[in-house]
N, C-alpha and C. Protein backbone atom coordinates (compact mmCIF):
# COMPACT_ATOMS: atom_id res chain seq x y z
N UNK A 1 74.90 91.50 113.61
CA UNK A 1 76.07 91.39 114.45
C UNK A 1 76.87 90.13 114.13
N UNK A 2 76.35 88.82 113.52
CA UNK A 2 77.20 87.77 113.19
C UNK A 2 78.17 88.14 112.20
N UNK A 3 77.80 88.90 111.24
CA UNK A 3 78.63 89.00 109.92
C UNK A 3 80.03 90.39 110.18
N UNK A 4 79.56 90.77 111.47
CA UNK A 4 80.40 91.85 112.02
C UNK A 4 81.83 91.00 112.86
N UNK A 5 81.11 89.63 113.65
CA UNK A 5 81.96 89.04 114.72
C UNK A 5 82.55 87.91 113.63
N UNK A 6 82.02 87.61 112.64
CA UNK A 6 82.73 86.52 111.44
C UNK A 6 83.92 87.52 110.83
N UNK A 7 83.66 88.72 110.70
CA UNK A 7 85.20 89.47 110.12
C UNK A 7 85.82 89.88 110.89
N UNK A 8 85.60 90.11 112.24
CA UNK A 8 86.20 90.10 113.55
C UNK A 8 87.02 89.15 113.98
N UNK A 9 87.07 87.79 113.14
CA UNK A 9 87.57 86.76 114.21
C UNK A 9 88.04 86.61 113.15
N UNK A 10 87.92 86.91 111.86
CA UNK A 10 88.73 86.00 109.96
C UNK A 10 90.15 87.65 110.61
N UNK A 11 89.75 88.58 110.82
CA UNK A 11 90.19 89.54 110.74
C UNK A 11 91.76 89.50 111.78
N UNK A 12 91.12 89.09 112.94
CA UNK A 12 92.04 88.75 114.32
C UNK A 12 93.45 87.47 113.63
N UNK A 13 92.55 86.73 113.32
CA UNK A 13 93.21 85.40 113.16
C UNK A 13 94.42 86.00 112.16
N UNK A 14 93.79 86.66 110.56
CA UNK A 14 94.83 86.85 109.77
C UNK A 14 96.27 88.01 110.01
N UNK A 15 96.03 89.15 110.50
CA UNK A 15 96.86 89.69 111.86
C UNK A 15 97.73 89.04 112.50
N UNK A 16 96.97 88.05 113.46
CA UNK A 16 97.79 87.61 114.30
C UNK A 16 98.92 86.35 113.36
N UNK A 17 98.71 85.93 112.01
CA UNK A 17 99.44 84.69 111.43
C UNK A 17 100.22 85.72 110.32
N UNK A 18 99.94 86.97 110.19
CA UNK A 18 100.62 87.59 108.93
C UNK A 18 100.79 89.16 109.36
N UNK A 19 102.20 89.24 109.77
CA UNK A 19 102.73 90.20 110.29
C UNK A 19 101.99 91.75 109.03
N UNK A 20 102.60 91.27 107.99
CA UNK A 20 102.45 92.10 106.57
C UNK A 20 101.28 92.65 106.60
N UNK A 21 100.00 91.89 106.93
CA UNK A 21 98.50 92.39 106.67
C UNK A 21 98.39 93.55 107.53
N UNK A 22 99.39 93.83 108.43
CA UNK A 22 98.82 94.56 109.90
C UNK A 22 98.82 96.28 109.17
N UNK A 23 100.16 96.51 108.52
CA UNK A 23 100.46 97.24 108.08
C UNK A 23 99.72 97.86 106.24
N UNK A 24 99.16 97.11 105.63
CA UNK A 24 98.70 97.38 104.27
C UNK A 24 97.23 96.63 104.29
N UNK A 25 96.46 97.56 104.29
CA UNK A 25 94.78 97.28 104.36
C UNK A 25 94.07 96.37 102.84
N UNK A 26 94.68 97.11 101.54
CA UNK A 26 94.09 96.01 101.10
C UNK A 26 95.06 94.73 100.92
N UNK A 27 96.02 94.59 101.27
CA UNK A 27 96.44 93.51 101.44
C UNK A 27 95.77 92.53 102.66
N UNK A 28 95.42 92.99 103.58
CA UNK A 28 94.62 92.28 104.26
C UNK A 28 93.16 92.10 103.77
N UNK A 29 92.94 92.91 102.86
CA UNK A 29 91.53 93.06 102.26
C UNK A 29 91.21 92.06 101.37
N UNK A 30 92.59 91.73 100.40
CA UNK A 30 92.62 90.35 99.33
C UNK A 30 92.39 89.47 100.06
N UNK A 31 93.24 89.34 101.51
CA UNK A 31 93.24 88.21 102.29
C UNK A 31 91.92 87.55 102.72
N UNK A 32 91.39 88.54 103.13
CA UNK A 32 89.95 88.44 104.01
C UNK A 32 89.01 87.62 102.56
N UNK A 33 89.24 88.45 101.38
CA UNK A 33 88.32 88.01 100.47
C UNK A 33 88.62 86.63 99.94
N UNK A 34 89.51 86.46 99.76
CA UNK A 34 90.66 85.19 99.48
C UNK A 34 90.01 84.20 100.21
N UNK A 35 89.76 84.42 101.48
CA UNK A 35 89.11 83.19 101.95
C UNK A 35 87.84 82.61 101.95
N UNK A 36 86.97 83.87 101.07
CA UNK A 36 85.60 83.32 100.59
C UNK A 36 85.63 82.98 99.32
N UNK A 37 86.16 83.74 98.64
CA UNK A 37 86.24 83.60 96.81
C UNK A 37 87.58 83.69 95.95
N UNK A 38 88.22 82.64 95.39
CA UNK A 38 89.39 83.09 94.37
C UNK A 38 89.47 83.98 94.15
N UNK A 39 90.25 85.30 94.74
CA UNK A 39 89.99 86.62 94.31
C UNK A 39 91.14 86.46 93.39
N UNK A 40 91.96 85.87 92.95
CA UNK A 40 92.78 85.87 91.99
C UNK A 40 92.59 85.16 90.69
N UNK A 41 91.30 85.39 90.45
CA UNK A 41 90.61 84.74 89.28
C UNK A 41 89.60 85.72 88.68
N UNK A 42 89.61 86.53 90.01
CA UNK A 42 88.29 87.69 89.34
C UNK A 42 88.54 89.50 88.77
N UNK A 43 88.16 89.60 88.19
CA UNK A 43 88.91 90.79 87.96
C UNK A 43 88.50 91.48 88.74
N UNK A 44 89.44 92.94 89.65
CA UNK A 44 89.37 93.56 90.66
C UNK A 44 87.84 94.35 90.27
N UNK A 45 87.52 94.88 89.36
CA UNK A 45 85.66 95.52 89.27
C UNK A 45 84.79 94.74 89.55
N UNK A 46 84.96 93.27 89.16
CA UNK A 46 83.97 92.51 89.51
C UNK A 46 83.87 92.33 90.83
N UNK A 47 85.02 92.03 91.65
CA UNK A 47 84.76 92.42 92.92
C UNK A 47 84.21 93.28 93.65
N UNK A 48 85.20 94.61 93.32
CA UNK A 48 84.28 95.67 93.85
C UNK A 48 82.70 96.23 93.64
N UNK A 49 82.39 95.40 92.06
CA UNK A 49 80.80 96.11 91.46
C UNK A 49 79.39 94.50 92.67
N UNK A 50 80.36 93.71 92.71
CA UNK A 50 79.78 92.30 93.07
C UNK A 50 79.58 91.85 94.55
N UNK A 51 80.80 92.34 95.04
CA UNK A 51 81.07 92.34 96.51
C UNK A 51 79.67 91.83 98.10
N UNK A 52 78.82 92.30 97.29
CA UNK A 52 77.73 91.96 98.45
C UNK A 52 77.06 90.94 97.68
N UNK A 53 77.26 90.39 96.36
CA UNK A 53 76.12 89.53 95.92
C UNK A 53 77.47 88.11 96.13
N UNK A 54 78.47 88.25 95.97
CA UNK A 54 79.33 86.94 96.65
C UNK A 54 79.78 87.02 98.27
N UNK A 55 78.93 87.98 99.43
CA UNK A 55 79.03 87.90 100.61
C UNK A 55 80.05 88.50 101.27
N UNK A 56 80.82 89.01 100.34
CA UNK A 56 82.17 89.62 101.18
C UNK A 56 81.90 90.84 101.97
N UNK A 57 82.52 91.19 102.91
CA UNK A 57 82.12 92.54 103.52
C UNK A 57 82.78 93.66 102.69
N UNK A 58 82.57 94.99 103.20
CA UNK A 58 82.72 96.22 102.36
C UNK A 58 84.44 96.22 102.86
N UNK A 59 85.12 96.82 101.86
CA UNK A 59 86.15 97.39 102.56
C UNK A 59 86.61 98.48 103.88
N UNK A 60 85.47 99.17 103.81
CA UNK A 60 85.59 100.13 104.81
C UNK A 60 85.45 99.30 106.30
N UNK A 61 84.29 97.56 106.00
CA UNK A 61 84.08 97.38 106.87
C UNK A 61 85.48 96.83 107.38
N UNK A 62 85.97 96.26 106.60
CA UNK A 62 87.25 95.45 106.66
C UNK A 62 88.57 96.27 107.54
N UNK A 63 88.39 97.48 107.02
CA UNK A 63 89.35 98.61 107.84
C UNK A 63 89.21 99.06 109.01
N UNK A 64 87.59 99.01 109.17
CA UNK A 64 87.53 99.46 110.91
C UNK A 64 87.61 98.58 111.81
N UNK A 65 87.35 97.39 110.77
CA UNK A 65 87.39 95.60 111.84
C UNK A 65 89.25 95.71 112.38
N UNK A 66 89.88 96.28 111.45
CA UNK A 66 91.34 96.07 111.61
C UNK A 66 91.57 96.78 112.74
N UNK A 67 91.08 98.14 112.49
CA UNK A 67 91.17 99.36 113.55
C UNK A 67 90.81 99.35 114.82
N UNK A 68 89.40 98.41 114.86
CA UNK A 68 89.41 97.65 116.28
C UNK A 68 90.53 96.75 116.88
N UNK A 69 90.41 95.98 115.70
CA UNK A 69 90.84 94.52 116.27
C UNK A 69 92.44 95.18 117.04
N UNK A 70 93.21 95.92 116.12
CA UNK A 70 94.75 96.17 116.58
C UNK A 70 94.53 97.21 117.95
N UNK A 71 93.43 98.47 118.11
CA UNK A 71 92.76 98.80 119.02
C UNK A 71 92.92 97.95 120.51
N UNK A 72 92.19 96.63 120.43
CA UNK A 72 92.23 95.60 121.26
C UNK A 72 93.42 95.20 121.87
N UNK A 73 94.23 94.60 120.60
CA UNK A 73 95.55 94.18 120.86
C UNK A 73 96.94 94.44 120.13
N UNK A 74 97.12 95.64 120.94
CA UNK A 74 98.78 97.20 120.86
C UNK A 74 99.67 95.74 119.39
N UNK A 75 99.52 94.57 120.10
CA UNK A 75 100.71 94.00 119.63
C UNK A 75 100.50 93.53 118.11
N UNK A 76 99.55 93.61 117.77
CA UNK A 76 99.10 93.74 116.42
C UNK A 76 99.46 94.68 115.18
N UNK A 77 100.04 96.03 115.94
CA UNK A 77 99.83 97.13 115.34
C UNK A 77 101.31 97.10 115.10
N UNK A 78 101.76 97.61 113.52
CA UNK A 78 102.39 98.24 113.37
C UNK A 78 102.86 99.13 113.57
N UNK A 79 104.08 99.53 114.02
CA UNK A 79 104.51 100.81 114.98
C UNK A 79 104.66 102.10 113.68
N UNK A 80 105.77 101.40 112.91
CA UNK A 80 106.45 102.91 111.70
C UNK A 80 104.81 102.94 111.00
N UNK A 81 103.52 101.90 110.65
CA UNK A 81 102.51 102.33 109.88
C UNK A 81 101.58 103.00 111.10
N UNK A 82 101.92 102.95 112.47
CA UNK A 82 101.05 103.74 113.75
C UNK A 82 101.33 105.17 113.29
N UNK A 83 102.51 105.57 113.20
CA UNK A 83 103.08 106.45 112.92
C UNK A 83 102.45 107.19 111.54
N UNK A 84 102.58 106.87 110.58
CA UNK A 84 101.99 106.83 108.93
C UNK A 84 100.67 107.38 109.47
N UNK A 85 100.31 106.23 109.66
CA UNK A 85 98.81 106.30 110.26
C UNK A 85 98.25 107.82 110.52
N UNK A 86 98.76 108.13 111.76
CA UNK A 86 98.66 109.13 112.66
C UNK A 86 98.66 110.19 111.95
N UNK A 87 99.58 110.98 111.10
CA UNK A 87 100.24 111.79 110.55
C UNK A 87 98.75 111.86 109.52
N UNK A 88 98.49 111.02 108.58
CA UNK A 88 97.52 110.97 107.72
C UNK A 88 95.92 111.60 108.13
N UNK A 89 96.14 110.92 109.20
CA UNK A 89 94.59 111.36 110.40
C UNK A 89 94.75 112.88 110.34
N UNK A 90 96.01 113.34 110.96
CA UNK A 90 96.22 114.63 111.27
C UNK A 90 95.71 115.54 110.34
N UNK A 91 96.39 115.39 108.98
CA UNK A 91 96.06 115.92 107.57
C UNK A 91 95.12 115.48 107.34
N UNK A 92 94.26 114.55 107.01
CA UNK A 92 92.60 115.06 106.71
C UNK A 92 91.54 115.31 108.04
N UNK A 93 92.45 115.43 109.18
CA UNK A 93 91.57 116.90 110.21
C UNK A 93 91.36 117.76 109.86
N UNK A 94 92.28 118.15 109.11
CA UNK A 94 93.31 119.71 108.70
C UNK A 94 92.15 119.99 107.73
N UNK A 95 92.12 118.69 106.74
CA UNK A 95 91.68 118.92 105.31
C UNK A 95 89.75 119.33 105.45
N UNK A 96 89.46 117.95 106.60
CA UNK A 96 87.81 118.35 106.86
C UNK A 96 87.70 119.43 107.36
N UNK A 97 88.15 120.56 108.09
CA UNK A 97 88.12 121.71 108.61
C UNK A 97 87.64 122.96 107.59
N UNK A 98 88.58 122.59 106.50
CA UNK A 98 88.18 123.73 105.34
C UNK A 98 87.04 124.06 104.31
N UNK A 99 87.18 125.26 104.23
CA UNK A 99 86.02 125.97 103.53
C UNK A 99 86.02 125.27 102.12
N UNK A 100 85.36 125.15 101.49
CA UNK A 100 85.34 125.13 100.13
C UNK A 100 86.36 126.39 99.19
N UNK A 101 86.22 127.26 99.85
CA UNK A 101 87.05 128.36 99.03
C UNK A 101 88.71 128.32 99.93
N UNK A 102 88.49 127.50 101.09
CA UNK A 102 90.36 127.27 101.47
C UNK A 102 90.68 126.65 100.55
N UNK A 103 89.90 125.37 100.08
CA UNK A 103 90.41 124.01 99.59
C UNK A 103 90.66 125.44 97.98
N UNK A 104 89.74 125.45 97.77
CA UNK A 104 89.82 125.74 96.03
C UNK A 104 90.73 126.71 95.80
N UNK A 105 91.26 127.66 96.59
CA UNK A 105 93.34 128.18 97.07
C UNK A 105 93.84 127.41 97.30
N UNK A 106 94.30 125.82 97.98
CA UNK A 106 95.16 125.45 97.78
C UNK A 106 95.03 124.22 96.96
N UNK A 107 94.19 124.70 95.46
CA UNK A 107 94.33 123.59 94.41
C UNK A 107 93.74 122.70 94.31
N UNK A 108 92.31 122.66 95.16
CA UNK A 108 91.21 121.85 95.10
C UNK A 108 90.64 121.70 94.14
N UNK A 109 89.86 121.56 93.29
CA UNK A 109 88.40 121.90 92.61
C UNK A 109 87.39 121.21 92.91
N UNK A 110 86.56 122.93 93.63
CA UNK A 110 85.10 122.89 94.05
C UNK A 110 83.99 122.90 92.80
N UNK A 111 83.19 121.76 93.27
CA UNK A 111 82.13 121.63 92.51
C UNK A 111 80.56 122.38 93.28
N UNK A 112 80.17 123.50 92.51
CA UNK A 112 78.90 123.42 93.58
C UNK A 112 77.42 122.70 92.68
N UNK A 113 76.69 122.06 93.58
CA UNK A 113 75.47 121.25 92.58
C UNK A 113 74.21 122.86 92.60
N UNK A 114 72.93 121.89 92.37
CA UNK A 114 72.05 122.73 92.79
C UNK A 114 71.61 122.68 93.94
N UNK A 115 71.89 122.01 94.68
CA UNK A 115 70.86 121.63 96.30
C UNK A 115 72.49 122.78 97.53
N UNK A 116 73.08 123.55 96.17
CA UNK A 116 74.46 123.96 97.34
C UNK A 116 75.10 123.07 98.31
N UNK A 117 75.13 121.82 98.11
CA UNK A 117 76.22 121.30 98.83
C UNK A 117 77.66 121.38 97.94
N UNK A 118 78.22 121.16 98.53
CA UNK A 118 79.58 121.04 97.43
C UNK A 118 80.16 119.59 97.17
N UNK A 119 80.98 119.07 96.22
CA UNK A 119 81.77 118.53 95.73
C UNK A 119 82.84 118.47 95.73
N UNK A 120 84.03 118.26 96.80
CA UNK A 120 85.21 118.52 96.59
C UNK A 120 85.66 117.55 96.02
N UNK A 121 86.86 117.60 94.72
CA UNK A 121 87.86 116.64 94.05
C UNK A 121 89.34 117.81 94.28
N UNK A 122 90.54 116.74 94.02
CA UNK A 122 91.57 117.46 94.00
C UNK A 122 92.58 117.06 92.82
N UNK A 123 93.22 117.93 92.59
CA UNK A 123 93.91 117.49 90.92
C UNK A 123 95.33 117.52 92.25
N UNK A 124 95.30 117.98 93.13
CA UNK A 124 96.81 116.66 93.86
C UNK A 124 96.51 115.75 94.45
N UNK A 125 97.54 114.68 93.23
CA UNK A 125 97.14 113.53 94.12
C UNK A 125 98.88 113.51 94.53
N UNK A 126 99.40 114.01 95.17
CA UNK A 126 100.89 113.90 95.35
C UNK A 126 101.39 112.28 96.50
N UNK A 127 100.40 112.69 97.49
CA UNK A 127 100.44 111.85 98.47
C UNK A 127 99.50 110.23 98.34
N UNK A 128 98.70 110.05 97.15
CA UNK A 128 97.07 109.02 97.53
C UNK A 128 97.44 108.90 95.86
């Protein structure tokens, strides 16, 4: 729980001093890392392959810390990226809902393994 309430409070603080971070995640994500390690010295794989052996938290953790934190306090939040936001949620509701054979009609490609779970990838990337 410390290393949860240490990106909780690096997380709050940078928000509340940098309008910009509220709205673009890894931009708040450089930020957050920025303040443990020159991330502008390292090349972006080394980060991502290294990330827990120089202490930084995960990105995902970094995104839900945001998702709380603006959660907490409305005035944090970007309104037109609330919006963005929202819309995005909506569409991968839409998207987790489907069959493997919806997705692979509208231009998915399904992978099946041997254990039958599937693999979904998509050759659109129109939107990501």
């Amino acid at each position: 729980m410390a290393k949860l309430k240490n990106v909780h409070n690096i997380v709050l603080k940078l928000l509340q001093e940098n309008e910009e971070l509220r709205s673009d995640d890894f931009m708040l994500l450089s930020a957050v890392y920025g303040l443990q390690v020159a991330v502008d010295q390292l090349p972006f794989s080394t980060i991502c392959q290294h990330h827990v052996d120089l202490g930084l938290p995960s990105f995902e953790t970094v995104r839900r810390t945001r998702q709380k934190v603006q959660s907490q306090h409305p005035e944090l939040v970007d309104e037109k990226m609330k919006v963005i936001r929202a819309a995005e949620q909506d569409e991968f509701h839409d998207y987790s809902k489907k069959s493997a054979e919806e997705l692979e009609a509208l231009g998915f490609t399904v992978i099946d393994d041997d254990d039958d779970d599937s693999y979904i990838d998509s050759d659109i990337d129109d939107d990501y």
